[in-house]
PDB file of N, CA and C in Angstrom:
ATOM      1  N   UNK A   1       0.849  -1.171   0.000  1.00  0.00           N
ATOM      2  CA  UNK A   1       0.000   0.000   0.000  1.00  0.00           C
ATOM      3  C   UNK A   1       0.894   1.233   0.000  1.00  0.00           C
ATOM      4  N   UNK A   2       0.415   2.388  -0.429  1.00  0.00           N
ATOM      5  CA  UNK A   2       1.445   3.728  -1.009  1.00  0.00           C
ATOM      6  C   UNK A   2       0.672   4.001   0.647  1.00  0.00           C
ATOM      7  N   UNK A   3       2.116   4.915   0.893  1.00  0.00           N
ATOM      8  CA  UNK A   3       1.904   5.778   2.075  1.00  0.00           C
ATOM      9  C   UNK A   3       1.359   6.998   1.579  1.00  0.00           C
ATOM     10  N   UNK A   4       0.043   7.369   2.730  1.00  0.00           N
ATOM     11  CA  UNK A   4      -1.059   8.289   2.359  1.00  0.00           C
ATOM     12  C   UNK A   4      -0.028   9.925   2.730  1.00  0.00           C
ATOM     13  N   UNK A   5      -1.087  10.243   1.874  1.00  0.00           N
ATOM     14  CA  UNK A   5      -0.327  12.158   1.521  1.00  0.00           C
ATOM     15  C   UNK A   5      -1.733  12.960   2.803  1.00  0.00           C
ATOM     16  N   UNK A   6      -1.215  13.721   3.588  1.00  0.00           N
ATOM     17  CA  UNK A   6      -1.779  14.830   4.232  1.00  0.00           C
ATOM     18  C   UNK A   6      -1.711  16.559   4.575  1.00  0.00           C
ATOM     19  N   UNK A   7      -2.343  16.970   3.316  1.00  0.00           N
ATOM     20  CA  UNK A   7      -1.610  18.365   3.040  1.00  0.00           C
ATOM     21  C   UNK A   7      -1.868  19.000   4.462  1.00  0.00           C
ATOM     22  N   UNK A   8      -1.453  20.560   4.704  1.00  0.00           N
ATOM     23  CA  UNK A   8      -1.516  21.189   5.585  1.00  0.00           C
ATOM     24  C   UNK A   8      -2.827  21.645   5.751  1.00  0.00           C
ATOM     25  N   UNK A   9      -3.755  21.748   6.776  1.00  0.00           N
ATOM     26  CA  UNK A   9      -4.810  22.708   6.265  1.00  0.00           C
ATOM     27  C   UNK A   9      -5.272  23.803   5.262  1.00  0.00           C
ATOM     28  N   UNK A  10      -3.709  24.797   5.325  1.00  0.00           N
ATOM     29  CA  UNK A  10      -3.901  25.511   4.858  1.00  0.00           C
ATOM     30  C   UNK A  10      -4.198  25.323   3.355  1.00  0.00           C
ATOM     31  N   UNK A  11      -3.369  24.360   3.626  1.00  0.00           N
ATOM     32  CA  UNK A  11      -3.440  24.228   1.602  1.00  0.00           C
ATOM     33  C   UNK A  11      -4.352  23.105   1.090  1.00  0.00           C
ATOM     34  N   UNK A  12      -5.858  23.090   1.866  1.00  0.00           N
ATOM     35  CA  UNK A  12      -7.069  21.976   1.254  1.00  0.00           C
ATOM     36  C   UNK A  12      -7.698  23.176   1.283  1.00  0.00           C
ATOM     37  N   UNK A  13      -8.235  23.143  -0.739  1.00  0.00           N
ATOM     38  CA  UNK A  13      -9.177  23.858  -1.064  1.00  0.00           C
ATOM     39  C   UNK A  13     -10.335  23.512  -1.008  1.00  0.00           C
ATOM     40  N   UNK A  14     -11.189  24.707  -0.367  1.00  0.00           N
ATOM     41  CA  UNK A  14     -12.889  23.976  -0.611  1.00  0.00           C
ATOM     42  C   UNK A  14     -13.407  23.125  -1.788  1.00  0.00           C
ATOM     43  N   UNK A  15     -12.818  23.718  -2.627  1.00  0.00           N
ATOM     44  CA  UNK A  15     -13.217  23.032  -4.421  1.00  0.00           C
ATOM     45  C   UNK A  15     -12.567  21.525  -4.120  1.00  0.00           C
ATOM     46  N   UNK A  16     -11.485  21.456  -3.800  1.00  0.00           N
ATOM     47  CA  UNK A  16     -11.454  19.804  -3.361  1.00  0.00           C
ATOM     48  C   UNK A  16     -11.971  18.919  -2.446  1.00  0.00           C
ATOM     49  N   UNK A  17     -12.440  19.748  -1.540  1.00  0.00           N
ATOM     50  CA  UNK A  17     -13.215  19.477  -0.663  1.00  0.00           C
ATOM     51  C   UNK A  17     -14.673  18.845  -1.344  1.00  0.00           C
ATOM     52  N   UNK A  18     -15.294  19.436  -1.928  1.00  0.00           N
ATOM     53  CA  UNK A  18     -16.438  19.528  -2.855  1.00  0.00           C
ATOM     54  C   UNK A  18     -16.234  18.272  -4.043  1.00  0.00           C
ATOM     55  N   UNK A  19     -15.201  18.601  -4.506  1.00  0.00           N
ATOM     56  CA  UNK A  19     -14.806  17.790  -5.411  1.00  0.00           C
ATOM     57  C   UNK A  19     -15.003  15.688  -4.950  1.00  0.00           C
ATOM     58  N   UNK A  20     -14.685  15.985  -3.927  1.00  0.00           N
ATOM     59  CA  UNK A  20     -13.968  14.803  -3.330  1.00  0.00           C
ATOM     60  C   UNK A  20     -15.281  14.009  -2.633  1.00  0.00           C
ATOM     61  N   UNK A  21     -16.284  14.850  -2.642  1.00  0.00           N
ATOM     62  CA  UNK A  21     -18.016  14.816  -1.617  1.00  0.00           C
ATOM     63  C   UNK A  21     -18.507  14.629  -2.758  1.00  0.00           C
ATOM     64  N   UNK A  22     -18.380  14.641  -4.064  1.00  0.00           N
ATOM     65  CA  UNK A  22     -19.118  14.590  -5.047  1.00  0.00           C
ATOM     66  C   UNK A  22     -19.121  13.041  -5.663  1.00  0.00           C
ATOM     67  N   UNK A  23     -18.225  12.012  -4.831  1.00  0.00           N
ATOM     68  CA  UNK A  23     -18.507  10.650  -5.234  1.00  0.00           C
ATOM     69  C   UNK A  23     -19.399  10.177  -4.319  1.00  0.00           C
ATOM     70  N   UNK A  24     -20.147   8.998  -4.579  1.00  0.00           N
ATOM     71  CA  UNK A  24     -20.917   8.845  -3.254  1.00  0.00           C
ATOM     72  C   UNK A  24     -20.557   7.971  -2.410  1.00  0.00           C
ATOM     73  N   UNK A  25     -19.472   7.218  -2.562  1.00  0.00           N
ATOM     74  CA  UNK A  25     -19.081   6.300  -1.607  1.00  0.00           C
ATOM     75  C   UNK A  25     -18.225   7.160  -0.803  1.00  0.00           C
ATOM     76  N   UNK A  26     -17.195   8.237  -1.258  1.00  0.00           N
ATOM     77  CA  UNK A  26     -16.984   9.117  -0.449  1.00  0.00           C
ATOM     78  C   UNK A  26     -17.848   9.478   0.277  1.00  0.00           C
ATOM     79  N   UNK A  27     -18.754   9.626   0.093  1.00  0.00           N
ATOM     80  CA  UNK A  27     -19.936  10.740   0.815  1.00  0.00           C
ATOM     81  C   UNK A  27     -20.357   9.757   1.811  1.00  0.00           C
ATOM     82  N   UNK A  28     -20.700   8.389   1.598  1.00  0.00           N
ATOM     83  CA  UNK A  28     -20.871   7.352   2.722  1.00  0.00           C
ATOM     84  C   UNK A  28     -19.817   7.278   3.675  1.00  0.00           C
ATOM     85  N   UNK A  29     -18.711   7.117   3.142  1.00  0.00           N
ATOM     86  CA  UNK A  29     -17.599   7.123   3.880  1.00  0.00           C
ATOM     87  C   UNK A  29     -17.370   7.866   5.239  1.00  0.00           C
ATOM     88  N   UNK A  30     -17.929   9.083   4.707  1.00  0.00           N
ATOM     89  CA  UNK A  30     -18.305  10.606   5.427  1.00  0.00           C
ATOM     90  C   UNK A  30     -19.293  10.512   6.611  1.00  0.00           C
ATOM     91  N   UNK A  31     -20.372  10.073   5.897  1.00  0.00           N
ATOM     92  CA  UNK A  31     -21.745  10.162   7.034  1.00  0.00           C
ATOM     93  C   UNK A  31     -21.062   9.361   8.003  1.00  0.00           C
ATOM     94  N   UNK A  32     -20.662   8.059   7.606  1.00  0.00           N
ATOM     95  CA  UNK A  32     -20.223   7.118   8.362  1.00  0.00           C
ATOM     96  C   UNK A  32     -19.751   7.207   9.642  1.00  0.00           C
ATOM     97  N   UNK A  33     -18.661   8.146   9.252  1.00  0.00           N
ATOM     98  CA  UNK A  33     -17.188   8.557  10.525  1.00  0.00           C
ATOM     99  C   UNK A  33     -17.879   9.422  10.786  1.00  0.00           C
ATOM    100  N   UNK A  34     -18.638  10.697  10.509  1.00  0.00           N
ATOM    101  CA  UNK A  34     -19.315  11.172  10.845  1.00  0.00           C
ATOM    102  C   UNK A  34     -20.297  11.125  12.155  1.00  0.00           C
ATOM    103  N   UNK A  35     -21.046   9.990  11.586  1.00  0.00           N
ATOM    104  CA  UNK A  35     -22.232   9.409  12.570  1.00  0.00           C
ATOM    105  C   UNK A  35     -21.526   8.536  13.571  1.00  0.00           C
ATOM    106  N   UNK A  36     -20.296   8.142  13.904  1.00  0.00           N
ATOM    107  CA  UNK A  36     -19.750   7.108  14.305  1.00  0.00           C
ATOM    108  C   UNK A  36     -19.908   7.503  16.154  1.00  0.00           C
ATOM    109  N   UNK A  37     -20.042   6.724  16.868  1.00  0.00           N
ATOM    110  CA  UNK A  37     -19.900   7.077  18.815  1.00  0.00           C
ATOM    111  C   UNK A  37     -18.847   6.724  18.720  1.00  0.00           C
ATOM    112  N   UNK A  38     -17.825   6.547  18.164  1.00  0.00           N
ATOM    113  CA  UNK A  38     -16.439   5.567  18.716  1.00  0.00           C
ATOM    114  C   UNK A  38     -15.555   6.993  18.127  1.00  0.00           C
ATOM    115  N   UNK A  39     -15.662   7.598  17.197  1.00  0.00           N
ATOM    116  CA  UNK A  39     -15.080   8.765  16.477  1.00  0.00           C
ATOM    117  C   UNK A  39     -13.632   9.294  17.482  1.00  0.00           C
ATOM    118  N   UNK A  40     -13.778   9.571  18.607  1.00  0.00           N
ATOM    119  CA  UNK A  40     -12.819  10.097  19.564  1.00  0.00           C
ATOM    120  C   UNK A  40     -11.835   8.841  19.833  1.00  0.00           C
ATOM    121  N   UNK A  41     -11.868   7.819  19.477  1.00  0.00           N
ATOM    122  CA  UNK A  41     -10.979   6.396  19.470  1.00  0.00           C
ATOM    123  C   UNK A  41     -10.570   6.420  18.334  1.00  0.00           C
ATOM    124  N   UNK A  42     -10.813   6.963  17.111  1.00  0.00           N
ATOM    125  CA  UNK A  42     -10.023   6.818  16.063  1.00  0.00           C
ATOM    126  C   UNK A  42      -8.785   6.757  15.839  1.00  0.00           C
ATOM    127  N   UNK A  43      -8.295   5.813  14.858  1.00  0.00           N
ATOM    128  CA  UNK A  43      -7.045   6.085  15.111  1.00  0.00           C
ATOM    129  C   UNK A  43      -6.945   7.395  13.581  1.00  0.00           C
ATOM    130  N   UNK A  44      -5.803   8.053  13.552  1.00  0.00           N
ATOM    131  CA  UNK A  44      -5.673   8.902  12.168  1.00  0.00           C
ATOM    132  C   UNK A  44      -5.207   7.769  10.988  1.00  0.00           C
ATOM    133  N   UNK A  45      -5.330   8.722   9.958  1.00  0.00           N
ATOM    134  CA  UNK A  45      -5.074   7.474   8.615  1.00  0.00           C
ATOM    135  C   UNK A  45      -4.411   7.032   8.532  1.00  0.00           C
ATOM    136  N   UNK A  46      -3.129   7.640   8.934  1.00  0.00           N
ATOM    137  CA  UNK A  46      -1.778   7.269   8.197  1.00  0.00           C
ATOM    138  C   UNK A  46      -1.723   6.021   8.962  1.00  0.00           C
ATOM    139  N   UNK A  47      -2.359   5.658  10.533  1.00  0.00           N
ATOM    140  CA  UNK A  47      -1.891   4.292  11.345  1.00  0.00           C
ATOM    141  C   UNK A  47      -2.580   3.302  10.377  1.00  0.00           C
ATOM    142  N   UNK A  48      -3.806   3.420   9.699  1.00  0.00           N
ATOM    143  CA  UNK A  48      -4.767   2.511   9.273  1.00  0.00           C
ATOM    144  C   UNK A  48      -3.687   1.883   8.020  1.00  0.00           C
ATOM    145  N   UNK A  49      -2.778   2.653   7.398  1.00  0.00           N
ATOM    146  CA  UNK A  49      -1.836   1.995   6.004  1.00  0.00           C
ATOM    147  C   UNK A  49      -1.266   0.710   6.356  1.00  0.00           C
ATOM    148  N   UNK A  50      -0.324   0.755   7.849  1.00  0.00           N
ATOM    149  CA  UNK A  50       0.241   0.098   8.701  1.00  0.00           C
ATOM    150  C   UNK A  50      -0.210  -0.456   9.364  1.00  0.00           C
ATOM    151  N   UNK A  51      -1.930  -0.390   9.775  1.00  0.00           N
ATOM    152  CA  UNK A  51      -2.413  -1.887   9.933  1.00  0.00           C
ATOM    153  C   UNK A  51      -2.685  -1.075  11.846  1.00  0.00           C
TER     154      UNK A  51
END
């Protein structure tokens, strides 16, 4: 698996933002973690590459 890319805040544009909400499994993806009670146990992405 390629090790995941995490720009700075500063530099995520809304338009990609938008862009990226405009698939719908993204968008499930979303509600998902979203709707999730466990959310504050998450781990961040980059641990999920590495298992």
């Amino acid at each position: 698996m390629r090790p995941l890319f995490h720009p700075a805040i500063e530099d995520v544009r809304p338009e990609a933002i938008l862009h990226a909400l405009s698939d719908p499994e993204r968008v499930l993806m979303y509600a998902q973690l979203l709707g999730s009670k466990r959310r504050k146990h998450a781990r961040p992405c980059r641990t999920w590459a590495s298992g």
